[in-house]
PDB file of N, CA and C in Angstrom:
ATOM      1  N   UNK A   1     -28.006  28.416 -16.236  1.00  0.00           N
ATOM      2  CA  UNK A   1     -27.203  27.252 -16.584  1.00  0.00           C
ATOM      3  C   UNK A   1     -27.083  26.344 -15.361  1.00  0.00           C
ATOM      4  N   UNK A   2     -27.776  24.976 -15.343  1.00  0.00           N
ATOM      5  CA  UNK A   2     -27.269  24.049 -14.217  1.00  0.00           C
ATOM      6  C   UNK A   2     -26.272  23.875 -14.096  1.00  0.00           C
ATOM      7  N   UNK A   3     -24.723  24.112 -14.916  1.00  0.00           N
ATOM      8  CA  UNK A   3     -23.838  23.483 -14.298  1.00  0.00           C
ATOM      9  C   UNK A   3     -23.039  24.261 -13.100  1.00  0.00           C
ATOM     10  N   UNK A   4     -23.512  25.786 -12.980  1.00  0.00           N
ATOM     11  CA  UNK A   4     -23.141  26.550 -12.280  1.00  0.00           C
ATOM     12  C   UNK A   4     -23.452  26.525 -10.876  1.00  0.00           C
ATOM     13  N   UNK A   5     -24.794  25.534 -10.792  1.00  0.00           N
ATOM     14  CA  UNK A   5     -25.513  25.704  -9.421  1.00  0.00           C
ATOM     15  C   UNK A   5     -24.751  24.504  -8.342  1.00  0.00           C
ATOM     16  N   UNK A   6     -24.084  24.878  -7.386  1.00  0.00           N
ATOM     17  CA  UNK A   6     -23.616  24.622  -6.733  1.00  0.00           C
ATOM     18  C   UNK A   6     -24.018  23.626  -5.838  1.00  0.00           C
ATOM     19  N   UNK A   7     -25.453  23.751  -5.394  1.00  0.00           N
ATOM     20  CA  UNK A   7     -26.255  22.492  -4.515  1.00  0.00           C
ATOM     21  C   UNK A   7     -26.013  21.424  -4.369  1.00  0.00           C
ATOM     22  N   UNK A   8     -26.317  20.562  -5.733  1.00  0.00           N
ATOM     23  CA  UNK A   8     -26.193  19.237  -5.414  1.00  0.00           C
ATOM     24  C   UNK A   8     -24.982  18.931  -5.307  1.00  0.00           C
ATOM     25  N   UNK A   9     -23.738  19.715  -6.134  1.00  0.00           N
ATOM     26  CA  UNK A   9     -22.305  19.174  -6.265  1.00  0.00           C
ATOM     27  C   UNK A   9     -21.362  19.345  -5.175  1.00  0.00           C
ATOM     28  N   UNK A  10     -21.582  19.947  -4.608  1.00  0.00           N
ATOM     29  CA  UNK A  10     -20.823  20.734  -3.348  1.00  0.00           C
ATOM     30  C   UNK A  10     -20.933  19.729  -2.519  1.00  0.00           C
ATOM     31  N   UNK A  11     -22.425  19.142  -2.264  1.00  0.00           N
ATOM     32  CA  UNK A  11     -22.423  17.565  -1.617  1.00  0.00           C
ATOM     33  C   UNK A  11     -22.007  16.674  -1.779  1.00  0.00           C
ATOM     34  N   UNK A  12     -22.055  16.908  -3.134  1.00  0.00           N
ATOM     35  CA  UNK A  12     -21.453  14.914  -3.318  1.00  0.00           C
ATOM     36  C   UNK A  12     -19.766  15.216  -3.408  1.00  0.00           C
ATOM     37  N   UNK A  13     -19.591  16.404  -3.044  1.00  0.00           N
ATOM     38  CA  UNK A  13     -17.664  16.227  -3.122  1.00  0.00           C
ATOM     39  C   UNK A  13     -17.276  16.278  -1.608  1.00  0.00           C
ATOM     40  N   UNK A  14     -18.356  16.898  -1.019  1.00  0.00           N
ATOM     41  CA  UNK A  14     -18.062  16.879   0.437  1.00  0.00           C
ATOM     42  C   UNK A  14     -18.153  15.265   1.085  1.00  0.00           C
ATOM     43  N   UNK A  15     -19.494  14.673   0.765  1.00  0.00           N
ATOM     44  CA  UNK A  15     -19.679  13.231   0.964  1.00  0.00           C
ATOM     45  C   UNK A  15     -18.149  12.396   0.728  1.00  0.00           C
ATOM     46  N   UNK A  16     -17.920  12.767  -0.568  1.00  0.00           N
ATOM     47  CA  UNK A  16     -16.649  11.732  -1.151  1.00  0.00           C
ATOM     48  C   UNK A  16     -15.532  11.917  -0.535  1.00  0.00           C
ATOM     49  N   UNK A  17     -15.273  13.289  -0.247  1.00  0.00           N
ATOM     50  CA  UNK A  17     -14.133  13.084   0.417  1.00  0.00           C
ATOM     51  C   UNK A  17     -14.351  12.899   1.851  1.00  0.00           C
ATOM     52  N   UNK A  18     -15.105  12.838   2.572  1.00  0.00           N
ATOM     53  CA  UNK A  18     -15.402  12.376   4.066  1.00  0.00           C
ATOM     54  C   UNK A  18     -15.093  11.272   3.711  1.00  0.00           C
ATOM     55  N   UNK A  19     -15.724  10.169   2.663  1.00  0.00           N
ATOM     56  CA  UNK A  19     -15.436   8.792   2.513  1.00  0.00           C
ATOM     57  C   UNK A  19     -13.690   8.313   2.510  1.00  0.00           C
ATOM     58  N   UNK A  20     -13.237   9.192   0.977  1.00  0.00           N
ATOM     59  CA  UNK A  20     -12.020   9.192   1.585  1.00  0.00           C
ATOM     60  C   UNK A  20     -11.293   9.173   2.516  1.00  0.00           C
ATOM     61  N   UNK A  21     -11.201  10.263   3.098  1.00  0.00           N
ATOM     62  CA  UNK A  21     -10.453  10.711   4.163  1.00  0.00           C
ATOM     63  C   UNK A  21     -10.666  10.234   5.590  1.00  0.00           C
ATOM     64  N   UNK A  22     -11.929   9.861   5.425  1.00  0.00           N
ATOM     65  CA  UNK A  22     -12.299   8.593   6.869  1.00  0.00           C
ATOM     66  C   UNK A  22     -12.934   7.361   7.242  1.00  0.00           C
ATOM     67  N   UNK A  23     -13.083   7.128   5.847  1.00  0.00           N
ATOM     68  CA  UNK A  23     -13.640   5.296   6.030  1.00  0.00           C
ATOM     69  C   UNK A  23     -12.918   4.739   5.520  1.00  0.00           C
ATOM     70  N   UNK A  24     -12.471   5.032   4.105  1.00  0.00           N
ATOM     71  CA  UNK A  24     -11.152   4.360   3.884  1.00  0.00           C
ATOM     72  C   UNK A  24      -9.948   3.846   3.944  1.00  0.00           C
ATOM     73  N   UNK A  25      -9.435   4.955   4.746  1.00  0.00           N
ATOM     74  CA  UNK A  25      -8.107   4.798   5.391  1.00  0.00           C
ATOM     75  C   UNK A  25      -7.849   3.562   6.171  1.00  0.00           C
ATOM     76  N   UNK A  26      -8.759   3.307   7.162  1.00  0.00           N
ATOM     77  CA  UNK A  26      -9.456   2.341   8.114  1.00  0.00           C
ATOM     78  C   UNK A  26      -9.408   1.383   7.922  1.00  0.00           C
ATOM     79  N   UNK A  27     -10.435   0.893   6.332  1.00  0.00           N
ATOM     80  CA  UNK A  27      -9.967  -0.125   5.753  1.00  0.00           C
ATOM     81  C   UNK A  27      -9.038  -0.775   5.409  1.00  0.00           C
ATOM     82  N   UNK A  28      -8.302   0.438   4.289  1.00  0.00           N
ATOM     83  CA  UNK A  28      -6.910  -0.084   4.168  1.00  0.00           C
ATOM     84  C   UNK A  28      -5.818  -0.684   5.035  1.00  0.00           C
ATOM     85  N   UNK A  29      -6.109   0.415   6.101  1.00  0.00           N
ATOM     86  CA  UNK A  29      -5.159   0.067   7.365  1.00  0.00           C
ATOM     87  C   UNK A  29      -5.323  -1.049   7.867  1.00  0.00           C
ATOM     88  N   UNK A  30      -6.936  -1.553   7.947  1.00  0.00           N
ATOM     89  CA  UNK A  30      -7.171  -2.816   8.932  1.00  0.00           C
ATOM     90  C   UNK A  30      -6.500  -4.070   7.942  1.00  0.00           C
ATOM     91  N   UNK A  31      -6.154  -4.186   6.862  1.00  0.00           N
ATOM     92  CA  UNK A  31      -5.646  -5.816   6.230  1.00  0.00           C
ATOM     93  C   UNK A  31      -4.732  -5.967   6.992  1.00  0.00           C
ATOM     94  N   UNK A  32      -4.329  -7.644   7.128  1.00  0.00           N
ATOM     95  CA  UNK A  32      -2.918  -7.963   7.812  1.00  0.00           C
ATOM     96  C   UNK A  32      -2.914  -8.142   6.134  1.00  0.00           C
ATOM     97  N   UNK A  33      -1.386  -8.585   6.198  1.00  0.00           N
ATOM     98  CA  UNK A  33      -0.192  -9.555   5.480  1.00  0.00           C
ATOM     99  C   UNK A  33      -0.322 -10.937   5.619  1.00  0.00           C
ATOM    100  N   UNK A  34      -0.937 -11.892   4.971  1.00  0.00           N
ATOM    101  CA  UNK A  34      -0.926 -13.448   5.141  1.00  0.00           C
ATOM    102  C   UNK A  34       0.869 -14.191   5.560  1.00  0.00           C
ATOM    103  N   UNK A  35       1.734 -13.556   5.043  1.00  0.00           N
ATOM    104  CA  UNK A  35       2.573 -13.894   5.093  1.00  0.00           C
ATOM    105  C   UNK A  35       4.088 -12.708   5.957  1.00  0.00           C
ATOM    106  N   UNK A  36       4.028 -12.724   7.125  1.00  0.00           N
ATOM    107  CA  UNK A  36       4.865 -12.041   7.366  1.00  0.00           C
ATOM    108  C   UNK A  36       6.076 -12.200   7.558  1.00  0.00           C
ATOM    109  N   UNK A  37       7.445 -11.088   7.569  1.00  0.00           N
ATOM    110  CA  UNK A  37       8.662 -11.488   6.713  1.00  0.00           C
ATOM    111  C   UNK A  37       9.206 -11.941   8.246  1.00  0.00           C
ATOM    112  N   UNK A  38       9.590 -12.819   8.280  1.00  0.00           N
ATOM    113  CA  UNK A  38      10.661 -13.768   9.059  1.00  0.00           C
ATOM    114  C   UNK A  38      11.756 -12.797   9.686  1.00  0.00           C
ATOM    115  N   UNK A  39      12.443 -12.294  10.715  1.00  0.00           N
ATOM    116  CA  UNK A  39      13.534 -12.034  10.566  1.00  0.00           C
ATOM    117  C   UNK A  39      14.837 -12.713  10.207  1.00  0.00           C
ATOM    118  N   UNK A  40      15.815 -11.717   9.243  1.00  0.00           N
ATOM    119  CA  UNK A  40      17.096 -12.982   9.107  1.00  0.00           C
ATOM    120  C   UNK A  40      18.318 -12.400  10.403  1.00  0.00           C
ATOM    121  N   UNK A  41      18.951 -13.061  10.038  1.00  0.00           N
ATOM    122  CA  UNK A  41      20.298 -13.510  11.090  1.00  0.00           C
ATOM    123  C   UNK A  41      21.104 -12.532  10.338  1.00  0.00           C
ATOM    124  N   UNK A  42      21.931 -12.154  11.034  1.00  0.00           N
ATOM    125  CA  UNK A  42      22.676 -10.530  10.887  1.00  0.00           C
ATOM    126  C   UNK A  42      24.292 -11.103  10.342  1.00  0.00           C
ATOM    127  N   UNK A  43      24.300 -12.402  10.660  1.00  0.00           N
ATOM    128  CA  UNK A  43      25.671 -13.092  10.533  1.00  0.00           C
ATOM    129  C   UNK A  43      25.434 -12.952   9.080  1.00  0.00           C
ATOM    130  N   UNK A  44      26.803 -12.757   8.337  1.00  0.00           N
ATOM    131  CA  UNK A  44      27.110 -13.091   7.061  1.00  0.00           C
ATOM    132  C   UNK A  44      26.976 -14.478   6.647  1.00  0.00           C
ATOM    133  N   UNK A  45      26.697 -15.216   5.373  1.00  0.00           N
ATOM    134  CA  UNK A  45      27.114 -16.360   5.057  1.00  0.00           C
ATOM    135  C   UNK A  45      27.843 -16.180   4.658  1.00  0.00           C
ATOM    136  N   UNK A  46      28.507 -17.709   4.637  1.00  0.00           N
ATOM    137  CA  UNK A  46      30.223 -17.601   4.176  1.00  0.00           C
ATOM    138  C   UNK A  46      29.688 -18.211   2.570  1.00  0.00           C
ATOM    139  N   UNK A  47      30.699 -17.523   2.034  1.00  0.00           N
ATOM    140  CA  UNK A  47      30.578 -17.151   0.316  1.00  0.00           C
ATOM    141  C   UNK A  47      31.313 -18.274   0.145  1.00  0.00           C
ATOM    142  N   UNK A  48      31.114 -19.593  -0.771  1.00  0.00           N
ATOM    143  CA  UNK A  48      32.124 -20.161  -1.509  1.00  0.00           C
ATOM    144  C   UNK A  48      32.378 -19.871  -2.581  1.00  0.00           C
ATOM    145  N   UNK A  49      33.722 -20.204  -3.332  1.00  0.00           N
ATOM    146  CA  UNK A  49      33.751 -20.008  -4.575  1.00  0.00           C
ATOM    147  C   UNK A  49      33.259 -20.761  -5.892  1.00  0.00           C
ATOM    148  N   UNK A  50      33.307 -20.781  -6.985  1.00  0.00           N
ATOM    149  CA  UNK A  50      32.670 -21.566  -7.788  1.00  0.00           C
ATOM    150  C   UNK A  50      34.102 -21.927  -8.873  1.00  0.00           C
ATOM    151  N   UNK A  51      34.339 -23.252  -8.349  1.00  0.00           N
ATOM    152  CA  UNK A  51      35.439 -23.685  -9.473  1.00  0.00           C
ATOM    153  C   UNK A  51      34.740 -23.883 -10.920  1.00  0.00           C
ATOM    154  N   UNK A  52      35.263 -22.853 -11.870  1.00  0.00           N
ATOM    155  CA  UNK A  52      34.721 -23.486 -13.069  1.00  0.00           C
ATOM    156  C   UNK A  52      35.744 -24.196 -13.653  1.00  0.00           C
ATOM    157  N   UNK A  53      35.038 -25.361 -14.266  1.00  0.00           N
ATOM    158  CA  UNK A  53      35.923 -26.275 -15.237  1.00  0.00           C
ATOM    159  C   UNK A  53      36.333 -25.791 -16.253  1.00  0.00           C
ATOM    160  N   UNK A  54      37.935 -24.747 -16.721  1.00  0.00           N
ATOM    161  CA  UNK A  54      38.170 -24.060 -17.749  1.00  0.00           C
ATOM    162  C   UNK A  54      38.690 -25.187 -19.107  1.00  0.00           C
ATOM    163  N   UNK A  55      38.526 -26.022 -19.262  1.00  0.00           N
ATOM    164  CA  UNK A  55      39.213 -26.865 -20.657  1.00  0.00           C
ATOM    165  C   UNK A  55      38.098 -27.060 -21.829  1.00  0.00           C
TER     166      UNK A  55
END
């Protein structure tokens, strides 16, 4: 039965996960962010209230 024989498959899972586990990562890692987050100001804003017109 070919599906038992181990040869060719044993490679191509070894191949794939080398790919995984070390070219990919790399990639992923290397993107920047087009847009990076600003820091904000630690001060609170001051909250106003909202008069609603009750009539």
């Amino acid at each position: 039965m070919p599906q038992l024989n181990p040869a060719p498959w044993m490679a191509i899972l070894i191949f794939s996960w080398l790919i995984f586990l070390l070219i990919l990562p790399a990639k992923v890692l290397a993107h920047t962010f087009p847009n990076d987050p600003s820091p904000q100001s630690t001060e609170m804003p001051k909250i106003e209230t909202w008069t609603w017109p009750w009539h």
